[in-house]
N, C-alpha and C. Protein backbone atom coordinates (compact mmCIF):
# COMPACT_ATOMS: atom_id res chain seq x y z
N UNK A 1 0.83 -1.19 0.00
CA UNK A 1 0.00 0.00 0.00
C UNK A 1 0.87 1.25 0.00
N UNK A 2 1.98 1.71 0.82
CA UNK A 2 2.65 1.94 0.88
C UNK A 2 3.30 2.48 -0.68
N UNK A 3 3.98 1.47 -1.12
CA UNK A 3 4.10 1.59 -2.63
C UNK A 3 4.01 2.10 -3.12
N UNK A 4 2.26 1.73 -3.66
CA UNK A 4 1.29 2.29 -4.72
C UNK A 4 1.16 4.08 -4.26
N UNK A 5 1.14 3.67 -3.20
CA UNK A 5 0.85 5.70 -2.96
C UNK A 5 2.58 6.24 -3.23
N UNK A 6 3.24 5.77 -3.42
CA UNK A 6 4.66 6.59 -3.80
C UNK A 6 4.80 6.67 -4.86
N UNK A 7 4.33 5.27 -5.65
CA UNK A 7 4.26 5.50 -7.38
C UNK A 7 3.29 6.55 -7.22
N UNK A 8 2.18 6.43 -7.30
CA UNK A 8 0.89 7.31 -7.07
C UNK A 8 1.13 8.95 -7.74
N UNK A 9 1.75 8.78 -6.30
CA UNK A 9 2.60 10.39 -5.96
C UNK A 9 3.50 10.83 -6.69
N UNK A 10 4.15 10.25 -7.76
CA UNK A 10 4.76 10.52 -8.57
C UNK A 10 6.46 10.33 -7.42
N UNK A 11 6.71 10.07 -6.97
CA UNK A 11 7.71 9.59 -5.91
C UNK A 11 8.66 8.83 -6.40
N UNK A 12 8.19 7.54 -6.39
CA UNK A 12 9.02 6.25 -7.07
C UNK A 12 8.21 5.55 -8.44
N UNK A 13 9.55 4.76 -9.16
CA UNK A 13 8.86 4.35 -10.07
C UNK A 13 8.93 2.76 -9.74
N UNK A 14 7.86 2.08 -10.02
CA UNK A 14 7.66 0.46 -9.83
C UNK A 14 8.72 -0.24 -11.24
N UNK A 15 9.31 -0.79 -10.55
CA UNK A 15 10.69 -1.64 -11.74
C UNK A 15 10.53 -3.24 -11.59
N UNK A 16 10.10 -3.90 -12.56
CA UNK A 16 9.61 -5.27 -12.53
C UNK A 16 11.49 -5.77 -13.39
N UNK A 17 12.15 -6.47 -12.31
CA UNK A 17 13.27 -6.83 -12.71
C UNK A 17 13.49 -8.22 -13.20
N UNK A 18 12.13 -8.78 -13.70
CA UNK A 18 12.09 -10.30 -14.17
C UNK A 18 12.74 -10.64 -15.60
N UNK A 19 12.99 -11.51 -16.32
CA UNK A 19 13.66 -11.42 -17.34
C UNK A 19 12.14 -11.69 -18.09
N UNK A 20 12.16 -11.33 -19.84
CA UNK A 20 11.21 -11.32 -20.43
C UNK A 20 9.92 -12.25 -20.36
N UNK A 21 10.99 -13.36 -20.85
CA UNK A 21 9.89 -14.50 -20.76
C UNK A 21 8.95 -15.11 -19.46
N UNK A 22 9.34 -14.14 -18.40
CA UNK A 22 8.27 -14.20 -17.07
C UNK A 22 7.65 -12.70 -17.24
N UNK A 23 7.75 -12.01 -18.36
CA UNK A 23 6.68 -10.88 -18.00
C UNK A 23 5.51 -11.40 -18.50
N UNK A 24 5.57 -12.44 -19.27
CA UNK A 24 4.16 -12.87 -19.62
C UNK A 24 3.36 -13.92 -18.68
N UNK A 25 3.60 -13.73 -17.26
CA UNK A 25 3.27 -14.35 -16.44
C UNK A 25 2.31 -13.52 -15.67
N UNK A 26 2.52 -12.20 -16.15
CA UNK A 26 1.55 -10.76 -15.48
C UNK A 26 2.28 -9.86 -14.55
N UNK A 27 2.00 -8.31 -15.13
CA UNK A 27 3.29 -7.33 -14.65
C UNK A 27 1.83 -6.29 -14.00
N UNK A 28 2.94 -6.04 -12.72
CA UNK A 28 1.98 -4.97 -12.04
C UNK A 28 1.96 -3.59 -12.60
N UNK A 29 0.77 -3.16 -13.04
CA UNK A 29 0.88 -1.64 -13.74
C UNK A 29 1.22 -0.77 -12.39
N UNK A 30 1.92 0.52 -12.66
CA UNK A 30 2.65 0.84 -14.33
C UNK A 30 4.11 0.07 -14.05
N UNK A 31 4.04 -0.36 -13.61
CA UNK A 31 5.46 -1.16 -13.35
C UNK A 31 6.46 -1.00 -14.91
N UNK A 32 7.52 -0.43 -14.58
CA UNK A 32 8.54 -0.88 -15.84
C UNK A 32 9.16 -1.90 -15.89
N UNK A 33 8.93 -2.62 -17.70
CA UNK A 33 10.02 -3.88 -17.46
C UNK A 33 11.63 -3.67 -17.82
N UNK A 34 12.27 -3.78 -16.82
CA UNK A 34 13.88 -3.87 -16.88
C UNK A 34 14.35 -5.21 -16.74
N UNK A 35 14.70 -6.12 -17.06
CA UNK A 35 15.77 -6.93 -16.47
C UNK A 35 16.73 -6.61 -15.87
N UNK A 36 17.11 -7.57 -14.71
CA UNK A 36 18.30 -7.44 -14.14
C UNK A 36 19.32 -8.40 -15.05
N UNK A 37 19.18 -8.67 -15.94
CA UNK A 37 20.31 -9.23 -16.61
C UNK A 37 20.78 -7.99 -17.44
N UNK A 38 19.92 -7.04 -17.88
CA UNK A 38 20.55 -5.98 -18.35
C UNK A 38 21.21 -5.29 -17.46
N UNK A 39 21.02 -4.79 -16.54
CA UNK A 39 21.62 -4.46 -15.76
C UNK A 39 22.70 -4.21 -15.21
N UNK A 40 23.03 -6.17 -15.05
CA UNK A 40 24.34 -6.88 -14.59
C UNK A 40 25.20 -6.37 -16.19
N UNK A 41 24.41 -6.30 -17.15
CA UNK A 41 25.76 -6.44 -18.45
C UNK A 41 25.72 -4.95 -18.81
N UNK A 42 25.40 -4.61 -20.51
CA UNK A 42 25.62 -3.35 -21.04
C UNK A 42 24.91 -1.88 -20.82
N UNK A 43 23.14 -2.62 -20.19
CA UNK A 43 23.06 -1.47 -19.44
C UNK A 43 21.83 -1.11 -20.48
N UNK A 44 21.73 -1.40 -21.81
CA UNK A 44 21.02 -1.28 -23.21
C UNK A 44 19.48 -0.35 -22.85
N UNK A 45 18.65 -1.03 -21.52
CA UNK A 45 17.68 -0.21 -21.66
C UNK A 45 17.85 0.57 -19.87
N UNK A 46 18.65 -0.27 -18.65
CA UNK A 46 18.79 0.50 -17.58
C UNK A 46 19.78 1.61 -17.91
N UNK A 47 20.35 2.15 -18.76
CA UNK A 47 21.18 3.35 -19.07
C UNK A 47 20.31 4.71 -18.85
N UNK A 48 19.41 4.57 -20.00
CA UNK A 48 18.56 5.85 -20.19
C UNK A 48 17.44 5.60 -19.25
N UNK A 49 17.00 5.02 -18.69
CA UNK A 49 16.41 4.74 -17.49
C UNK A 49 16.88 5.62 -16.70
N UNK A 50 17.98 5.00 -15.93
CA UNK A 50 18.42 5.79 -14.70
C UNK A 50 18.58 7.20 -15.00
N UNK A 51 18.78 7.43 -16.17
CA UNK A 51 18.81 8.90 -16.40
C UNK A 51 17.44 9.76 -16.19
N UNK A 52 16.72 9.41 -16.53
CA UNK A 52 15.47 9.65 -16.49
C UNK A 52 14.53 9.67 -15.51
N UNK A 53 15.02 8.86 -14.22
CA UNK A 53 14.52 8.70 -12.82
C UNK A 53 15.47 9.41 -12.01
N UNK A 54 16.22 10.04 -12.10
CA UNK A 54 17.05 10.77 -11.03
C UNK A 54 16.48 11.57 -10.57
N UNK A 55 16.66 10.82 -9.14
CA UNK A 55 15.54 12.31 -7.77
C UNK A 55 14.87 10.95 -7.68
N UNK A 56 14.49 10.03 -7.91
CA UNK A 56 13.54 9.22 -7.75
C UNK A 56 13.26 8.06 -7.01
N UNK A 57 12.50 7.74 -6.01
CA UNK A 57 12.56 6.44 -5.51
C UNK A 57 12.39 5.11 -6.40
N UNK A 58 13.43 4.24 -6.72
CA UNK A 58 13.40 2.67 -7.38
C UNK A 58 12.85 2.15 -6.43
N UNK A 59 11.33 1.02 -6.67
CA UNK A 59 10.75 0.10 -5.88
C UNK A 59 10.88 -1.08 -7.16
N UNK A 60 11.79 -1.95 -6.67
CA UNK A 60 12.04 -3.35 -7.45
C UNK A 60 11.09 -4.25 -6.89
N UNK A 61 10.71 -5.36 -8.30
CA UNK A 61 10.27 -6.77 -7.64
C UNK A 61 10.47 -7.46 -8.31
N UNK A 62 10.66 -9.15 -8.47
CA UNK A 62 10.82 -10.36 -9.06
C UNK A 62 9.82 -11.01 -9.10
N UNK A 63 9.92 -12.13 -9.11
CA UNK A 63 8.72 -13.72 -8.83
C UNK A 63 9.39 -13.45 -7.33
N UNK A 64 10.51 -14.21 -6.38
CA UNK A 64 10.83 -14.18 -5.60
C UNK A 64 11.19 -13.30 -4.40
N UNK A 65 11.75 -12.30 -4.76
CA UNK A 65 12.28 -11.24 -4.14
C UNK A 65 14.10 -11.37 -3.98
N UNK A 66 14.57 -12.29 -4.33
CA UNK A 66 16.01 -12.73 -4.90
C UNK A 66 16.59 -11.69 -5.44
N UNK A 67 16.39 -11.05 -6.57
CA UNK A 67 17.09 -10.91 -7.94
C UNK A 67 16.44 -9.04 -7.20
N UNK A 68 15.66 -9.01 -6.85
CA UNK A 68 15.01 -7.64 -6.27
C UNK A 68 15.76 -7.24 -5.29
N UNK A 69 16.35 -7.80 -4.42
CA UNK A 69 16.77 -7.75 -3.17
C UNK A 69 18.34 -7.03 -3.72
């Protein structure tokens, strides 16, 4: 609940860090999809991302909370 009122608020942005083929398992709106495999490597779509959220609270999630953590 928490959360949703920070996305809400324009605060933080919701970052779904699952790799593709589990976004079709169902992504919480507005959640963005990033991988953390991009991430870990060239950066391809978290580059201009992070640029773009600065000032901003990141709220990550996975299937698990693993790869979020």
């Amino acid at each position: 609940t928490e959360a949703q009122k920070r996305v809400e608020a324009g605060q933080a942005i919701l970052v779904d860090v699952r790799e593709p083929a589990e976004w079709q398992e169902g992504v919480a709106a507005p959640a963005e999809l990033l991988p953390l495999s991009d991430l870990r490597g060239d950066r391809a779509k978290w580059g201009a991302f992070l640029e773009q959220a600065k000032g901003k609270e990141l709220i990550l999630y996975c299937r698990s909370g693993n790869r979020s953590g």
